[in-house]
PDB file of N, CA and C in Angstrom:
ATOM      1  N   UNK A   1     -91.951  23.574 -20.938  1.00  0.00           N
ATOM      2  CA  UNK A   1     -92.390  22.211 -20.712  1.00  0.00           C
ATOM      3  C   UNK A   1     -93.736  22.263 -19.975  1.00  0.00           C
ATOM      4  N   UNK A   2     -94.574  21.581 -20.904  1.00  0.00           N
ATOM      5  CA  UNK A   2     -96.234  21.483 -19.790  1.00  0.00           C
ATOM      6  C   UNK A   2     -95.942  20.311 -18.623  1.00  0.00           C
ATOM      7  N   UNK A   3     -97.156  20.660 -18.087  1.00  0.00           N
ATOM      8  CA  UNK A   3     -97.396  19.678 -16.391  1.00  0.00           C
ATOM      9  C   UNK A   3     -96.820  18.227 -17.022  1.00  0.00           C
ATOM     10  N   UNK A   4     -97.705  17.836 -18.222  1.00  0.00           N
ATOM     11  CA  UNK A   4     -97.935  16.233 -18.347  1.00  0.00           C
ATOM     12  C   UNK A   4     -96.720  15.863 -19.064  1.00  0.00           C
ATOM     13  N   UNK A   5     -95.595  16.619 -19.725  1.00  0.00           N
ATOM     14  CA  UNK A   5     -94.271  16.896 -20.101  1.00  0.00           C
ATOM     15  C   UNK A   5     -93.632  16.298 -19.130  1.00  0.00           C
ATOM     16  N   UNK A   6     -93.495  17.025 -18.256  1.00  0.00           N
ATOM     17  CA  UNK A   6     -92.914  17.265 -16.812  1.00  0.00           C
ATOM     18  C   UNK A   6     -93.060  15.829 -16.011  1.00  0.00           C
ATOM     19  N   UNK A   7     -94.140  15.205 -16.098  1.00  0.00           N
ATOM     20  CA  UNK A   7     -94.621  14.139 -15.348  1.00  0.00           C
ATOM     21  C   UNK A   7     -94.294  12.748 -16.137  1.00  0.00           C
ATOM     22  N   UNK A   8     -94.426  12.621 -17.571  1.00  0.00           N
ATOM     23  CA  UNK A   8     -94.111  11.814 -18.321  1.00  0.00           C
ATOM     24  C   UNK A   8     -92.184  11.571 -18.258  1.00  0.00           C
ATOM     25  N   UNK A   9     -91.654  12.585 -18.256  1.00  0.00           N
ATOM     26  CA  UNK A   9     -90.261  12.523 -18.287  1.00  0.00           C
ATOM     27  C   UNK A   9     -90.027  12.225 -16.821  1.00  0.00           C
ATOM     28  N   UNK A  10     -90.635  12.262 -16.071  1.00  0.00           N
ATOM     29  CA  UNK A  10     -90.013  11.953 -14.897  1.00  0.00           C
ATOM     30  C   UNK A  10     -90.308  10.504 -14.358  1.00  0.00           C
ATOM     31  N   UNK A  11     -91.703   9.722 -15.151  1.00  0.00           N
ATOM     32  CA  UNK A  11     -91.634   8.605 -15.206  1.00  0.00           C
ATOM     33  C   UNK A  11     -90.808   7.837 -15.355  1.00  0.00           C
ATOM     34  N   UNK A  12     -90.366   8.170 -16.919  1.00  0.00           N
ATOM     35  CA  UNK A  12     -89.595   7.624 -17.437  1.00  0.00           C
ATOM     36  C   UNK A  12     -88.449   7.583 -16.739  1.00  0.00           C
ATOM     37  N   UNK A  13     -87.546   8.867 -16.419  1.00  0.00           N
ATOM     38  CA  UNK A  13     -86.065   8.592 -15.292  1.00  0.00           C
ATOM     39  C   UNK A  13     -86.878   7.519 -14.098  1.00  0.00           C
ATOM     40  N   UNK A  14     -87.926   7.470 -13.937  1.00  0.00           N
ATOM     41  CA  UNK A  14     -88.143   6.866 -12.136  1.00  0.00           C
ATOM     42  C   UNK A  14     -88.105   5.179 -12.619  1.00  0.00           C
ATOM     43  N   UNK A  15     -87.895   5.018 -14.136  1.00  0.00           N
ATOM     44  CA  UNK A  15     -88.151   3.372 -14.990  1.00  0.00           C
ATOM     45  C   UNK A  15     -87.305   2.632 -14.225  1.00  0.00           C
ATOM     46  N   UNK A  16     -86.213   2.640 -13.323  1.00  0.00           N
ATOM     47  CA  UNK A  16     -85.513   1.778 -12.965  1.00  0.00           C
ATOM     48  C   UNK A  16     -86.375   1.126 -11.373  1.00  0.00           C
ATOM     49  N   UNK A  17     -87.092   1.936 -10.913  1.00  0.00           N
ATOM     50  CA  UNK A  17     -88.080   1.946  -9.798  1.00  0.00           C
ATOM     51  C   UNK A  17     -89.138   0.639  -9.864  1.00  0.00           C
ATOM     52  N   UNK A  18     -89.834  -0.061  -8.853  1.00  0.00           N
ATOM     53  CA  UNK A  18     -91.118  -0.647  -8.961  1.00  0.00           C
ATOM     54  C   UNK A  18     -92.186  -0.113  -9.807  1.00  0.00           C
ATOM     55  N   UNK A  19     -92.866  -0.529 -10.282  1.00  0.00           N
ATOM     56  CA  UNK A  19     -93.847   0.045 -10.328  1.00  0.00           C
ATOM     57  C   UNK A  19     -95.022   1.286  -9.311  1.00  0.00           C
ATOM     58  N   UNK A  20     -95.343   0.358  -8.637  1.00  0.00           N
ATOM     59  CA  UNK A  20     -95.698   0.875  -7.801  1.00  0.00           C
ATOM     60  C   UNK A  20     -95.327   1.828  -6.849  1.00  0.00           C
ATOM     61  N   UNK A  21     -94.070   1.985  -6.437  1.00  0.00           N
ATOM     62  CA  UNK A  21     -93.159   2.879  -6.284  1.00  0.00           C
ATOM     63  C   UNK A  21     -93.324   4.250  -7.181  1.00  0.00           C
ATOM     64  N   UNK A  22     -92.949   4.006  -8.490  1.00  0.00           N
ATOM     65  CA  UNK A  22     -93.224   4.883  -9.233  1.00  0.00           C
ATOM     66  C   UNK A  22     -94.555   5.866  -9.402  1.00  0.00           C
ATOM     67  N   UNK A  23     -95.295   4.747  -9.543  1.00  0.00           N
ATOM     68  CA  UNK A  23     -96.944   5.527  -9.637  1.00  0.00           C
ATOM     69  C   UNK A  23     -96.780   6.352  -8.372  1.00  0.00           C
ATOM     70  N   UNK A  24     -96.651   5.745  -7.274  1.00  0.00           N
ATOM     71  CA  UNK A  24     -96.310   6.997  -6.177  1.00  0.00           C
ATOM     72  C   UNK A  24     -95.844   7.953  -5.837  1.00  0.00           C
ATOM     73  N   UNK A  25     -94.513   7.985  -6.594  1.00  0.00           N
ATOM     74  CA  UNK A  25     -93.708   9.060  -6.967  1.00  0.00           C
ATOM     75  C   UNK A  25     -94.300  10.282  -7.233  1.00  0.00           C
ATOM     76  N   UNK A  26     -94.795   9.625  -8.788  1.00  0.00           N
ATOM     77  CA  UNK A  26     -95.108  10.755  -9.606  1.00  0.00           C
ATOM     78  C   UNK A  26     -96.747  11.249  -9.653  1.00  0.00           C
ATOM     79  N   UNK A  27     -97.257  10.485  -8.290  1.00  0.00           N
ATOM     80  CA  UNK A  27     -98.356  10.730  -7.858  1.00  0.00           C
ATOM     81  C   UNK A  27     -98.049  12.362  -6.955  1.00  0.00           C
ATOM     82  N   UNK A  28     -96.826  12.155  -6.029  1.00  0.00           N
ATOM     83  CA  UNK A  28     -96.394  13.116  -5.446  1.00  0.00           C
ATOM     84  C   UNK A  28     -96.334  14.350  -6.009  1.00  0.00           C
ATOM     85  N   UNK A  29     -95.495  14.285  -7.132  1.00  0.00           N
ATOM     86  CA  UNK A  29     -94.999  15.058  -8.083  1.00  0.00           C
ATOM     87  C   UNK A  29     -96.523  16.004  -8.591  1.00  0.00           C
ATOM     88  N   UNK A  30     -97.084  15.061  -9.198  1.00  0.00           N
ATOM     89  CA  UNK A  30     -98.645  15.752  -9.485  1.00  0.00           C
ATOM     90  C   UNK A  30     -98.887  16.755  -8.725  1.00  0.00           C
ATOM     91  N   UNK A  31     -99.263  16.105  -7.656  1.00  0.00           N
ATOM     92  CA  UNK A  31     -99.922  16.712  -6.409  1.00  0.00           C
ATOM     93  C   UNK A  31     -99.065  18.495  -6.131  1.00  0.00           C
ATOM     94  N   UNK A  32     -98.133  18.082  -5.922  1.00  0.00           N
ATOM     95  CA  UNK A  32     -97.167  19.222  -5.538  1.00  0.00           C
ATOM     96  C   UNK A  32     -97.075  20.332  -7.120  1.00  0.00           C
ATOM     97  N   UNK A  33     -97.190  19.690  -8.286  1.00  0.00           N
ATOM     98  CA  UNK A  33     -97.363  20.872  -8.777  1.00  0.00           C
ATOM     99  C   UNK A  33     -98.724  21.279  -9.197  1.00  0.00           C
ATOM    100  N   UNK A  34    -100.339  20.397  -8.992  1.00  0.00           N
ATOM    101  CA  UNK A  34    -101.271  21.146  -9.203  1.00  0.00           C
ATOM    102  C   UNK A  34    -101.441  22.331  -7.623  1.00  0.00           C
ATOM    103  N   UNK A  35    -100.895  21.671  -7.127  1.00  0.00           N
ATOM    104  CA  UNK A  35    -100.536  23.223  -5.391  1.00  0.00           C
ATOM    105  C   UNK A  35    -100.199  24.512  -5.919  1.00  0.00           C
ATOM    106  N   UNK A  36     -98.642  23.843  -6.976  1.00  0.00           N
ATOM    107  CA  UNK A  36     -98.475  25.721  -7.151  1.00  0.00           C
ATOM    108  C   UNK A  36     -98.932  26.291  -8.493  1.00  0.00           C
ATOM    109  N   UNK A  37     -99.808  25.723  -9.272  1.00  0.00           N
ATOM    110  CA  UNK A  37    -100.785  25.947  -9.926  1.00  0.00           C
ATOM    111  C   UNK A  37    -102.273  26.719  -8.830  1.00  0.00           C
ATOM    112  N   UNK A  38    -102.456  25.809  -8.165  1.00  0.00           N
ATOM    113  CA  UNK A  38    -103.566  26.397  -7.361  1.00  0.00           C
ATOM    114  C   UNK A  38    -103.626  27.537  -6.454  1.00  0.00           C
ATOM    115  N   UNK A  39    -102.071  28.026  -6.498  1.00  0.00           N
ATOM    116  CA  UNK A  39    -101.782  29.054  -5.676  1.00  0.00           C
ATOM    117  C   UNK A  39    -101.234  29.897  -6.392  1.00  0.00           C
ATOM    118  N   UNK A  40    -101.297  29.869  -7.661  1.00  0.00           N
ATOM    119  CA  UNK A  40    -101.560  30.959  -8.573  1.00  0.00           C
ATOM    120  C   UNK A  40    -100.521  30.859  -9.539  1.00  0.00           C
ATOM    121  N   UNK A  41     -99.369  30.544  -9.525  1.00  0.00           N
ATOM    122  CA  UNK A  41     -98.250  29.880 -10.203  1.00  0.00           C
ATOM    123  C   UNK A  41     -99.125  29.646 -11.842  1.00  0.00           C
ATOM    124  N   UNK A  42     -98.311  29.963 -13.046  1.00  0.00           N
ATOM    125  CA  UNK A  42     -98.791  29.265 -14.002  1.00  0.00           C
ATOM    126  C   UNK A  42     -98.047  28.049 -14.238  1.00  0.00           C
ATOM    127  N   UNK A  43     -98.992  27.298 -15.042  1.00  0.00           N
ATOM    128  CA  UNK A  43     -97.857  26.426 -15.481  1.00  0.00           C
ATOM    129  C   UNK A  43     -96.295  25.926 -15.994  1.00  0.00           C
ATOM    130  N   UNK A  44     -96.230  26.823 -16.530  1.00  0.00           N
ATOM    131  CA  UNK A  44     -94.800  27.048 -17.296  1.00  0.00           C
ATOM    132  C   UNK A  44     -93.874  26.977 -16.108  1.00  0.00           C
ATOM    133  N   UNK A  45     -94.129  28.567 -15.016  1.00  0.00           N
ATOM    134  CA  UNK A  45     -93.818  28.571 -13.698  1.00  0.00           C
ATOM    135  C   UNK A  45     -93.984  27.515 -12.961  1.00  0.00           C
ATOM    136  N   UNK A  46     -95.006  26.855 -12.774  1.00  0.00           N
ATOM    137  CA  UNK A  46     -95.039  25.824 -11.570  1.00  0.00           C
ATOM    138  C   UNK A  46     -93.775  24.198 -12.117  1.00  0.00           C
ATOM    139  N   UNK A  47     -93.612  24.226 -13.338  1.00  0.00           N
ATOM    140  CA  UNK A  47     -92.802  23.113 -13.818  1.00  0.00           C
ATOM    141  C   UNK A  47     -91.447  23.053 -13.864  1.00  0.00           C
ATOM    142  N   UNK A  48     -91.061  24.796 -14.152  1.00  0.00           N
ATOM    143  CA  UNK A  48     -90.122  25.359 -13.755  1.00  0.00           C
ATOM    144  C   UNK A  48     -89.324  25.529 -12.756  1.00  0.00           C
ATOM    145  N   UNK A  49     -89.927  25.135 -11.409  1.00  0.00           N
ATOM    146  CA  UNK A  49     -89.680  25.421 -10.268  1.00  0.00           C
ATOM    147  C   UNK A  49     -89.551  23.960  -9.563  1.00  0.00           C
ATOM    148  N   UNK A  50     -89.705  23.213 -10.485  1.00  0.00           N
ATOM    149  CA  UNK A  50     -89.804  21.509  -9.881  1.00  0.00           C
ATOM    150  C   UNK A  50     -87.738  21.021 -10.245  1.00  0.00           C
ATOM    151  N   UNK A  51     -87.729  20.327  -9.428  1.00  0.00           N
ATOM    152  CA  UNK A  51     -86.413  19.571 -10.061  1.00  0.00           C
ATOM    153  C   UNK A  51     -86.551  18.677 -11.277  1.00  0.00           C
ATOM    154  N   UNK A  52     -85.552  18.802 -12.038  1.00  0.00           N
ATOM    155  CA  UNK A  52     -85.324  17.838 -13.152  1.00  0.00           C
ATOM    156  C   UNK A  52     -85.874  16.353 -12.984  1.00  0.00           C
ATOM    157  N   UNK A  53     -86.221  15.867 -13.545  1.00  0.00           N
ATOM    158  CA  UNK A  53     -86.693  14.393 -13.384  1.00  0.00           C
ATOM    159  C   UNK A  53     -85.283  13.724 -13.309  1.00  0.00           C
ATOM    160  N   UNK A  54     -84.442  13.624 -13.704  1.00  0.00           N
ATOM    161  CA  UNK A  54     -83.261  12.967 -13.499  1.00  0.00           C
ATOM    162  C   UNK A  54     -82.714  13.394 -12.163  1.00  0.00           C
ATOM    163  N   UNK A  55     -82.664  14.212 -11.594  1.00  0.00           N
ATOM    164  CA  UNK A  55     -82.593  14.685 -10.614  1.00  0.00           C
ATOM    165  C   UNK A  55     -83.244  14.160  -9.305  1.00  0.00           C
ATOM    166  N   UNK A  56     -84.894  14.258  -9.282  1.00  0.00           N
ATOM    167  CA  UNK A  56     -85.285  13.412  -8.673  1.00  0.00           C
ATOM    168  C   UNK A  56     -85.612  12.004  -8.264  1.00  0.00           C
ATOM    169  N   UNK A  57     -84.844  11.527  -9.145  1.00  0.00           N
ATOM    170  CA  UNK A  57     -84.347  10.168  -9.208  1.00  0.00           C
ATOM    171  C   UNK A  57     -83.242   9.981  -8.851  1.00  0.00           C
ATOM    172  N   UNK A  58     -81.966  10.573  -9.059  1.00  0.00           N
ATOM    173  CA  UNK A  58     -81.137  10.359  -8.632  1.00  0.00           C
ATOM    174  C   UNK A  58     -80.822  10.725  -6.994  1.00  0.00           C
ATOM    175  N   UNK A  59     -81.558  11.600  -6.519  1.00  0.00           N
ATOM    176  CA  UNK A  59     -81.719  11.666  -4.696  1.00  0.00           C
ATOM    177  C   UNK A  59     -82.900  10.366  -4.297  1.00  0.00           C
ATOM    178  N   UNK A  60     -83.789  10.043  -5.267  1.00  0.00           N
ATOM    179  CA  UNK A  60     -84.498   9.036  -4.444  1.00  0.00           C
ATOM    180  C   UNK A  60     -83.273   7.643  -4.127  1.00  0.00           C
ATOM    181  N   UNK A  61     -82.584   7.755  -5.155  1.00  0.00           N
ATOM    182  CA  UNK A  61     -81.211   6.302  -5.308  1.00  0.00           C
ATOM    183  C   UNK A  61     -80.503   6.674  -4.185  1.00  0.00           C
ATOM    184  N   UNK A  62     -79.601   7.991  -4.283  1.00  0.00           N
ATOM    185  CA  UNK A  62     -78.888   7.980  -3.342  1.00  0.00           C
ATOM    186  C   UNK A  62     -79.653   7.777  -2.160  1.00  0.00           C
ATOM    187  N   UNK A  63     -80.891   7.727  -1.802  1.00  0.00           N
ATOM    188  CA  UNK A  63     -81.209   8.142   0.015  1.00  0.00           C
ATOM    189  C   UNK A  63     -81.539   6.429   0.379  1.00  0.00           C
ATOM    190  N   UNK A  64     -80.729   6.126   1.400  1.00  0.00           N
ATOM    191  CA  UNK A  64     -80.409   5.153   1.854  1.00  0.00           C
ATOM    192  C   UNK A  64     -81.537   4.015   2.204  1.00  0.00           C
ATOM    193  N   UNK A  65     -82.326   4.561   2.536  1.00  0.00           N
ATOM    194  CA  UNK A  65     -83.842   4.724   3.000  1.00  0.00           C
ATOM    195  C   UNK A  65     -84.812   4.050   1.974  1.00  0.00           C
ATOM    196  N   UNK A  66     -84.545   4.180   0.613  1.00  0.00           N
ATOM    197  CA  UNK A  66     -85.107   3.924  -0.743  1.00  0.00           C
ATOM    198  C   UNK A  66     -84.786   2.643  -1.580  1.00  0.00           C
ATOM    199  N   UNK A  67     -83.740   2.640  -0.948  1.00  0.00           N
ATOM    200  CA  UNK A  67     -82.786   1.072  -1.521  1.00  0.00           C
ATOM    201  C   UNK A  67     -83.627   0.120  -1.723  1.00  0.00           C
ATOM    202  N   UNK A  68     -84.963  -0.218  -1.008  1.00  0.00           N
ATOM    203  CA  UNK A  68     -85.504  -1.521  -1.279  1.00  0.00           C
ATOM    204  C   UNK A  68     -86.796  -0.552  -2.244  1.00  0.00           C
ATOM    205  N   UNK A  69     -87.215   0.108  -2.531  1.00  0.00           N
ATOM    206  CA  UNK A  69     -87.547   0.719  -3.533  1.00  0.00           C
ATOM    207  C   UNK A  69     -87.440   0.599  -5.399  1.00  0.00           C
ATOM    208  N   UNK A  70     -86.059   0.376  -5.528  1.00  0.00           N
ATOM    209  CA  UNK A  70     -84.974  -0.299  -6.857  1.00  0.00           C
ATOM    210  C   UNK A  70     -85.387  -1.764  -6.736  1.00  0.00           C
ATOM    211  N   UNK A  71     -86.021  -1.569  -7.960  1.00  0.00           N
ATOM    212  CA  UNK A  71     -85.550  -3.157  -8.600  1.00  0.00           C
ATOM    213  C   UNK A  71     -84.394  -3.250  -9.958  1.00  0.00           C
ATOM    214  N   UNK A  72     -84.258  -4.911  -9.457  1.00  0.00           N
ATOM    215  CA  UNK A  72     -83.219  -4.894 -10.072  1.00  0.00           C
ATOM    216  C   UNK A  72     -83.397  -5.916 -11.218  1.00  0.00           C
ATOM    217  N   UNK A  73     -82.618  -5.285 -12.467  1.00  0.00           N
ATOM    218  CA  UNK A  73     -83.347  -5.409 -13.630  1.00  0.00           C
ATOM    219  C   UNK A  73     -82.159  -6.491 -14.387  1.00  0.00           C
ATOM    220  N   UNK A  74     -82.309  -7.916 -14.375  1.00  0.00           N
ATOM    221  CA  UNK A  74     -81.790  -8.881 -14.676  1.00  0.00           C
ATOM    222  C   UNK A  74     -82.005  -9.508 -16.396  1.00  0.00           C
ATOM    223  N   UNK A  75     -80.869  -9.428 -17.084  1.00  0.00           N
ATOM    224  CA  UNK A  75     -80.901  -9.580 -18.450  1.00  0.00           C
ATOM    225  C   UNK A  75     -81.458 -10.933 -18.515  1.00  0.00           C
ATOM    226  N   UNK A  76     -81.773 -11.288 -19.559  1.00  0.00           N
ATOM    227  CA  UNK A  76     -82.571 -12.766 -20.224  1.00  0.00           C
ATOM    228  C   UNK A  76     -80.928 -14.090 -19.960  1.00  0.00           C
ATOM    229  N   UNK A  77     -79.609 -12.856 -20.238  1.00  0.00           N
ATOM    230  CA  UNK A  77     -78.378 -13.775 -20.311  1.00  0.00           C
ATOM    231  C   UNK A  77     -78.229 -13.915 -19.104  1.00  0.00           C
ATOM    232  N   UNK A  78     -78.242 -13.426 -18.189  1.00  0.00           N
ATOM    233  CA  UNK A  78     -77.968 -13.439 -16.581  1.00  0.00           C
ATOM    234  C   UNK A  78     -78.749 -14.222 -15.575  1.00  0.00           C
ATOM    235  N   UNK A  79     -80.038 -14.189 -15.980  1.00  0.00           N
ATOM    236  CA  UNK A  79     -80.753 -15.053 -15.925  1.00  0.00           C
ATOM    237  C   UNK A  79     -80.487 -16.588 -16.006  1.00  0.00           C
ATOM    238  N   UNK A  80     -80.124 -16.788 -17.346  1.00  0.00           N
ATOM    239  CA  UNK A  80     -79.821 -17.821 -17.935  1.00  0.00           C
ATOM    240  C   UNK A  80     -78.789 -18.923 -17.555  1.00  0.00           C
ATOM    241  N   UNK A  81     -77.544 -17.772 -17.255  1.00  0.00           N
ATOM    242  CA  UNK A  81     -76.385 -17.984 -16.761  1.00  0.00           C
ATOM    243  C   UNK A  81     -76.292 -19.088 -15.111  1.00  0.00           C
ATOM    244  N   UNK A  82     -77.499 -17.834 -14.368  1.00  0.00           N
ATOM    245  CA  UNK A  82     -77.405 -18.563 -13.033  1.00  0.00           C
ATOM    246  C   UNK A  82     -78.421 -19.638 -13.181  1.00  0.00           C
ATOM    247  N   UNK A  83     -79.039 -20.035 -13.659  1.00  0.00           N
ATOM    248  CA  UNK A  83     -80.233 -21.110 -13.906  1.00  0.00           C
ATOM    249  C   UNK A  83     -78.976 -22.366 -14.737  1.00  0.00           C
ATOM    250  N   UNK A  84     -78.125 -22.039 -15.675  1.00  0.00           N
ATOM    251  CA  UNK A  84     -77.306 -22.533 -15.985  1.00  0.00           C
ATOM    252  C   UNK A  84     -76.009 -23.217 -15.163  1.00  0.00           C
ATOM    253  N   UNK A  85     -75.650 -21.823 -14.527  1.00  0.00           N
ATOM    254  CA  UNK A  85     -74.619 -22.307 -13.280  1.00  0.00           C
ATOM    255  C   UNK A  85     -74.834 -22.916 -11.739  1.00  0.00           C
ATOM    256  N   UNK A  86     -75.739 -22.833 -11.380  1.00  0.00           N
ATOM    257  CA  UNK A  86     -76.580 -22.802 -10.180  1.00  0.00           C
ATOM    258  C   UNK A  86     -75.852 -24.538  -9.616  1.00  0.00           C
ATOM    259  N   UNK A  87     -76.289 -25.543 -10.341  1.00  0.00           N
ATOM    260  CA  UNK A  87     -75.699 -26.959 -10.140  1.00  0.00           C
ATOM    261  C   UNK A  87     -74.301 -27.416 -10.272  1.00  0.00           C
ATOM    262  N   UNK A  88     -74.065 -26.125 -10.744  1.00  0.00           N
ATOM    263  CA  UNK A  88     -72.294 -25.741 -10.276  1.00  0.00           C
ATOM    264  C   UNK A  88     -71.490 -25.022  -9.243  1.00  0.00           C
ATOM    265  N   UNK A  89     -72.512 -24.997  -8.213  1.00  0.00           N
ATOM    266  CA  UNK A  89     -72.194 -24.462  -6.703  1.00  0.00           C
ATOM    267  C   UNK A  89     -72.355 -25.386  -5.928  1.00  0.00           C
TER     268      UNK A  89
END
């Protein structure tokens, strides 16, 4: 798997995230593997040595700390529903 492999898939797992959140993320992510590229690591190696993108998503969820991080991703029906039910409370 190349760098931009590596970074694209981990976008994608971080999709449940802000935006902005995300870009940060995988701003991190960058960063940390052009390091072990720059410290002599090849690529293959330096991507290798990173956690799974699903992985690092799933410790950013669990850490307690991150919670306001998640957005929360509300269907068109759910939506609808409480805009619907709302004058029924």
């Amino acid at each position: 798997m190349t760098r931009n492999d590596y970074l694209k898939a981990l976008s994608r797992a971080l999709s449940p995230m802000r935006k902005t959140e995300r870009e940060t993320t995988v701003a991190f992510y960058r960063e940390m593997l052009d390091d072990k590229i720059r410290d002599g690591m090849s690529e293959e190696e330096a991507v290798g040595s990173m956690e799974p993108a699903g992985a690092v998503f799933a410790a950013i969820q669990t850490d307690p700390e991150n919670g306001d991080k998640m957005k929360q991703k509300l269907s068109a029906m759910t939506v609808t529903l409480l805009i619907l039910g709302a004058p029924l409370w």
